[in-house]
Protein backbone atom coordinates (compact mmCIF):
# COMPACT_ATOMS: atom_id res chain seq x y z
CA UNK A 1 0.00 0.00 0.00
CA UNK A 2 2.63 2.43 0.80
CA UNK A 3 4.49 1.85 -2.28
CA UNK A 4 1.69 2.35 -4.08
CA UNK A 5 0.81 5.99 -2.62
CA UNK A 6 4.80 6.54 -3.18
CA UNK A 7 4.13 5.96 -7.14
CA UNK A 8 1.00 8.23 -6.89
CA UNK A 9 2.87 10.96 -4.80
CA UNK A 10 5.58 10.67 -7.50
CA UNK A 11 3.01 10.61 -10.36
CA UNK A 12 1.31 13.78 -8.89
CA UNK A 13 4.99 16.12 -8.48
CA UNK A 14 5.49 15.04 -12.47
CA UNK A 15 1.97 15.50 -13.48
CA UNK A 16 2.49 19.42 -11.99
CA UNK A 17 6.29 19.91 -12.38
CA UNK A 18 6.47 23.08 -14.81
CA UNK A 19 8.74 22.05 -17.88
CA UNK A 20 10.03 24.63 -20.29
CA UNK A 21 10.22 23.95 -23.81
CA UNK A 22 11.71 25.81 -26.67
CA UNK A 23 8.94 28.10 -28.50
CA UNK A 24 8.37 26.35 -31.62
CA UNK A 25 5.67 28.80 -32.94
CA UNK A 26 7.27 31.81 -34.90
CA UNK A 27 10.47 30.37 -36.00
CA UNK A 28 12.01 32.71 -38.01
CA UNK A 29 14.27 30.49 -40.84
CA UNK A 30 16.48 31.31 -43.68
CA UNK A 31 17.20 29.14 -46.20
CA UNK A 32 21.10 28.00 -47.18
CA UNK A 33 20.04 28.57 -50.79
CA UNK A 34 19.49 32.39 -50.09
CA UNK A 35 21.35 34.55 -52.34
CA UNK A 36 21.83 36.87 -49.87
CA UNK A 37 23.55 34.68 -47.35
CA UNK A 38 27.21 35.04 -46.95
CA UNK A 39 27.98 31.30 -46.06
CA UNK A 40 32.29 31.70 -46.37
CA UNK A 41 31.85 33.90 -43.16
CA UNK A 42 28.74 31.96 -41.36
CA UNK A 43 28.55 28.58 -40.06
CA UNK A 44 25.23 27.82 -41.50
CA UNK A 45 25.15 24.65 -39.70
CA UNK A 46 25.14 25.89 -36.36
CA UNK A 47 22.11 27.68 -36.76
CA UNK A 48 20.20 25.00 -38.79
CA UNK A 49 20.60 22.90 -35.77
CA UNK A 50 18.24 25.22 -33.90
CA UNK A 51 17.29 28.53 -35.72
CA UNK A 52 15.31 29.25 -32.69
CA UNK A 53 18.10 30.40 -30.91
CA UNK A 54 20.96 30.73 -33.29
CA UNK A 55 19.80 33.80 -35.65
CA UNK A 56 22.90 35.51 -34.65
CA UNK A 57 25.53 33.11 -36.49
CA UNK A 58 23.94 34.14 -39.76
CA UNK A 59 25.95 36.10 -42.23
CA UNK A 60 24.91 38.37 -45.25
CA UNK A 61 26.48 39.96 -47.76
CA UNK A 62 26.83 43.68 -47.77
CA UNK A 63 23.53 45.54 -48.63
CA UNK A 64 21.39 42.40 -48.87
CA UNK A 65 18.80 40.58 -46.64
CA UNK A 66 17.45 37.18 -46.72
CA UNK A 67 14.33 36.08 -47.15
CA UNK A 68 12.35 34.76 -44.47
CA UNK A 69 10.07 31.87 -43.56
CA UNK A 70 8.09 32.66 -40.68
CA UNK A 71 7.05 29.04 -39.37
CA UNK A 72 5.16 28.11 -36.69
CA UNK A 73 5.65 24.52 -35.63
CA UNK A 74 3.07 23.95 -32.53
CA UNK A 75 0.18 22.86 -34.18
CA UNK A 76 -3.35 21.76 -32.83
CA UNK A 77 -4.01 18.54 -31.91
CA UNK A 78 -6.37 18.33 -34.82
CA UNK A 79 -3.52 19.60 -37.31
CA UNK A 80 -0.92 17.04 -36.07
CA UNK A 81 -3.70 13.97 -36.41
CA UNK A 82 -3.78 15.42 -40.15
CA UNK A 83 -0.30 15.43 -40.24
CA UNK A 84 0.25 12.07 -38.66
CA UNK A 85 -2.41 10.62 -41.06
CA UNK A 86 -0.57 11.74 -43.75
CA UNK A 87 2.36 10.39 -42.87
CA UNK A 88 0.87 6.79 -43.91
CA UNK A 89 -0.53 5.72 -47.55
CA UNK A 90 -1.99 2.02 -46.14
CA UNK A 91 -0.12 -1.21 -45.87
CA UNK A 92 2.37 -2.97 -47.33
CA UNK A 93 2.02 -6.93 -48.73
CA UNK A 94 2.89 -7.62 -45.03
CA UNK A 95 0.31 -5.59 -43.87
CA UNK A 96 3.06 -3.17 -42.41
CA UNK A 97 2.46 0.52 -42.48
CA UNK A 98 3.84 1.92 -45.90
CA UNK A 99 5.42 5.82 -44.98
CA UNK A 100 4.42 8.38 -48.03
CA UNK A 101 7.27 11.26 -47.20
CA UNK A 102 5.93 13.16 -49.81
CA UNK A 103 2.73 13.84 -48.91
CA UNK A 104 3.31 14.47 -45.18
CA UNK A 105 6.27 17.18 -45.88
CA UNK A 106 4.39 18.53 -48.53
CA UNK A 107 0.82 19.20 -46.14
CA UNK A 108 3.51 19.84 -42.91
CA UNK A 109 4.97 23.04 -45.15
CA UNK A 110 0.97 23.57 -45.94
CA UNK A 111 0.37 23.51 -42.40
CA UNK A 112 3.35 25.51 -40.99
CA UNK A 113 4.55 28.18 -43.09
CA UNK A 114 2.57 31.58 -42.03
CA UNK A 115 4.29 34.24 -43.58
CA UNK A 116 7.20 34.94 -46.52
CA UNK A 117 9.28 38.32 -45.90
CA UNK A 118 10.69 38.74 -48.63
CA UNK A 119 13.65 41.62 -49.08
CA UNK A 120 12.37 45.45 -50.70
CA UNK A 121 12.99 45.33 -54.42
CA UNK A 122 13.84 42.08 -54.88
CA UNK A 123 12.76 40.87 -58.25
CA UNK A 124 12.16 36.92 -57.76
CA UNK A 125 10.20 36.60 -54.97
CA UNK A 126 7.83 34.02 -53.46
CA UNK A 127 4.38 35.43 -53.09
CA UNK A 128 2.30 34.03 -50.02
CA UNK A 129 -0.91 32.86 -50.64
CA UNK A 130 -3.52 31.39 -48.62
CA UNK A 131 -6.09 28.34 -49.83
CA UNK A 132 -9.69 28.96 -48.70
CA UNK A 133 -8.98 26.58 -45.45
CA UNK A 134 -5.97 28.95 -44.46
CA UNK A 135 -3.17 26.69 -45.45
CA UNK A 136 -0.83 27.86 -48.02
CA UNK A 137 -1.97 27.40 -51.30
CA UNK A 138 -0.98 24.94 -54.29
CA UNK A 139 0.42 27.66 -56.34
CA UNK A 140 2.96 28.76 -53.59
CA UNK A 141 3.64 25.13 -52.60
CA UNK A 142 4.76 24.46 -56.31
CA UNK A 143 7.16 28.06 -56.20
CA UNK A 144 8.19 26.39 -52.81
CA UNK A 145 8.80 23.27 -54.72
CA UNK A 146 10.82 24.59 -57.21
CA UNK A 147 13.58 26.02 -55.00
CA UNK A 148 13.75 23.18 -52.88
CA UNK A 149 12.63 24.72 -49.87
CA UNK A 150 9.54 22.20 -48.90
CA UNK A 151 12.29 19.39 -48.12
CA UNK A 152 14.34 22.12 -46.22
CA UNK A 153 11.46 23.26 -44.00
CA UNK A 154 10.29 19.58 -43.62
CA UNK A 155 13.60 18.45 -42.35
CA UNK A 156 13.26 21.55 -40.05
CA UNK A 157 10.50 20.33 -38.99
CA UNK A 158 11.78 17.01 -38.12
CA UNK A 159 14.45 17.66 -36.25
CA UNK A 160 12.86 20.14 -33.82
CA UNK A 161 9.50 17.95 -33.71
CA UNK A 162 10.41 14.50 -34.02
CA UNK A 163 14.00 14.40 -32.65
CA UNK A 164 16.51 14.80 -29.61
CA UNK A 165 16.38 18.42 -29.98
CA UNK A 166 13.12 18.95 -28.50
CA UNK A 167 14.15 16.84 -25.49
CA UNK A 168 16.85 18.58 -24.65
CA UNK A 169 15.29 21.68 -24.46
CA UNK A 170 13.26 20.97 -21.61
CA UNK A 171 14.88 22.32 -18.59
C-alpha cells in the first residue's frame, strides 16, 4: 500500500512539475540557398541545428537581406492527427504501415509556413498565398517546390518535432 501511494505521490509532483520547452511557434528560418547569405563567413550549420536560438551566427552579404520563412511549428491537436495521417498511404504486402514522405512534408509546409518576408525590391520573390482553409496554397507550394525549400522546411520540422532536440530543451 505504501508503495503504491509513493508511485501516486511521484506521479502527482510530475503531473504538476512546470517544464520549459523551446517556443516552436514563430520560427524565423532562412534558407542555405538564399542569395543573400554570406555562407564563407557563417557557419550555416550551427544555426540549422536550432534557428530558434541561433539567428545571430547568420551572415549576409553587404547591402542584402534574406528572405524569411516565418514558421510556426506547434500545431493543434487536430492539425498534427492530419499530419500524422498523412504520414501513412496504407499497408504494405505484409500488412506493415507503408510511410508516403511526400505527402506528409508537402501538407507539414501547408500547415506551418505563415508568412514569406521577402527583401524590398527584390525581383524573384515568393508570393504568399492562402487556400480557402488557411493553409498555403498549391500555387505557392509548387514556387516552394521549385527552389527546394519544402524538403528544407520539412527536415526543419523534423528535427525540432520529431527528434533529440526537443528533449533537450526541456529544462
Amino acid at each position: 500500500m505504501y508503495i503504491g501511494l509513493f508511485f501516486y505521490m511521484e506521479f502527482i509532483k510530475m503531473a504538476f512539475k512546470t517544464t520549459l520547452t523551446k517556443k516552436l511557434n514563430a520560427i524565423r528560418f532562412v534558407s542555405k540557398a538564399d542569395s543573400a547569405l554570406d555562407l564563407a563567413n557563417c557557419n550555416y550549420d550551427e544555426y540549422a541545428e536550432d534557428p530558434c536560438t541561433k539567428e545571430e551566427t547568420l551572415k549576409f552579404l553587404e547591402g542584402q537581406l534574406p528572405t524569411v520563412f516565418i514558421l510556426n511549428f506547434e500545431l493543434s491537436g487536430k492539425e498534427h492527427a492530419m499530419l500524422q495521417d498523412n504520414m501513412f498511404a496504407g499497408v504494405d504486402d505484409e500488412k506493415n504501415p507503408r510511410l508516403t514522405m511526400g505527402k506528409w512534408a508537402y501538407n507539414v509546409v501547408k500547415s506551418c509556413l505563415k508568412d514569406i518576408q521577402n527583401p524590398p525590391n527584390e525581383t524573384q520573390v515568393i508570393r504568399l498565398k492562402k487556400d480557402s482553409k488557411g493553409y498555403v496554397s498549391d500555387d505557392t507550394m509548387t514556387e516552394l517546390q521549385k527552389f527546394g525549400l519544402v524538403n528544407e522546411i520539412f527536415n526543419l520540422y523534423f528535427a525540432l518535432t520529431q527528434t533529440d532536440i526537443r528533449a533537450n530543451s526541456k529544462n
